[in-house]
Protein backbone atom coordinates (compact mmCIF):
# COMPACT_ATOMS: atom_id res chain seq x y z
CA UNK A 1 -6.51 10.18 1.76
CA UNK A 2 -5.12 10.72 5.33
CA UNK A 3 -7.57 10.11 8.19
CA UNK A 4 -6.53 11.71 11.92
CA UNK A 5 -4.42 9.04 12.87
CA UNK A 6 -1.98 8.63 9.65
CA UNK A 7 -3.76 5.20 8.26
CA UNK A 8 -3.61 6.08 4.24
CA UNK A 9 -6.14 5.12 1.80
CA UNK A 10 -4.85 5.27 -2.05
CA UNK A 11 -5.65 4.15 -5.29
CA UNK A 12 -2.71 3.34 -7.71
CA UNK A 13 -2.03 2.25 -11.15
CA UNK A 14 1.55 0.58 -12.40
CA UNK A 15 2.26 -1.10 -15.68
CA UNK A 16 3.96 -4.09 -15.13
CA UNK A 17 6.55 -6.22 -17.07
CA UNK A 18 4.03 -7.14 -19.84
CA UNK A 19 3.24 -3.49 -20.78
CA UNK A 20 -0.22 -4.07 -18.99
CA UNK A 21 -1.47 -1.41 -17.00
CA UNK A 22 -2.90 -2.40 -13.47
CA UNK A 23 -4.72 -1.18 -10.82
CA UNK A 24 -5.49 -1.63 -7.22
CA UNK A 25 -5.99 0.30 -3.64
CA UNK A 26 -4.06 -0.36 -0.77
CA UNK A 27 -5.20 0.83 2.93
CA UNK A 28 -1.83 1.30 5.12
CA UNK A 29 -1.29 2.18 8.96
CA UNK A 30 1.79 3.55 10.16
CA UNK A 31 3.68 3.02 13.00
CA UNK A 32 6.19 4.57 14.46
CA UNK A 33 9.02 2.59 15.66
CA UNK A 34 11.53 3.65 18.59
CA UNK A 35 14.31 5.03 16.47
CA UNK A 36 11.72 7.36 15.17
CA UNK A 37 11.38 5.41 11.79
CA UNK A 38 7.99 4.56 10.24
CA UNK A 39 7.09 1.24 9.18
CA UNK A 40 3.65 0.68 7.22
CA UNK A 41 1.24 -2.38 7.54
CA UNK A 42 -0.20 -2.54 4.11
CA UNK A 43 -3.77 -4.48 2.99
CA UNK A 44 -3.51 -4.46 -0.61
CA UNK A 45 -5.80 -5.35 -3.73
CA UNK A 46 -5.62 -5.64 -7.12
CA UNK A 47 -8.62 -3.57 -8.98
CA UNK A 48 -7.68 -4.46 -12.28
CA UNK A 49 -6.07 -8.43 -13.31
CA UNK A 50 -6.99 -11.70 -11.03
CA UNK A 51 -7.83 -8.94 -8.26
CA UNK A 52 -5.78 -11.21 -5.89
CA UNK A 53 -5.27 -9.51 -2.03
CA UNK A 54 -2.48 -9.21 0.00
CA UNK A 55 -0.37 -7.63 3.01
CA UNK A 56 2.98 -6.05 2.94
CA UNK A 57 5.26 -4.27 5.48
CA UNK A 58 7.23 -1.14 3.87
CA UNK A 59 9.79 -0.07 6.35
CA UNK A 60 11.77 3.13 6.46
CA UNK A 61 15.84 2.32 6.53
């Protein structure tokens, strides 16, 4: 889900290394830097596992 000002909601699944499948959500806001790239501020959790939390920055090269 997009909201009106670009922050993302999602829900995702991945199997990792172990052949387990996981799953967590991740809430991310976008910004837009001044070379017109977008770099996202992730919050992050895992749904599925030891449902550890986390941040991440994704940026666009």
């Amino acid at each position: 889900m997009v909201d009106n000002l670009g922050n993302i909601e999602m829900r995702y699944h991945q199997v990792n290394d172990k052949d387990e499948l996981m799953t967590g959500i991740c809430k991310s806001t976008p910004e837009i830097r001044e070379n017109g790239k977008i770099r996202l501020h992730e919050n992050w959790e895992w749904t599925s596992g030891d449902k550890s939390k986390g941040t991440s920055i994704i940026e666009e090269q």
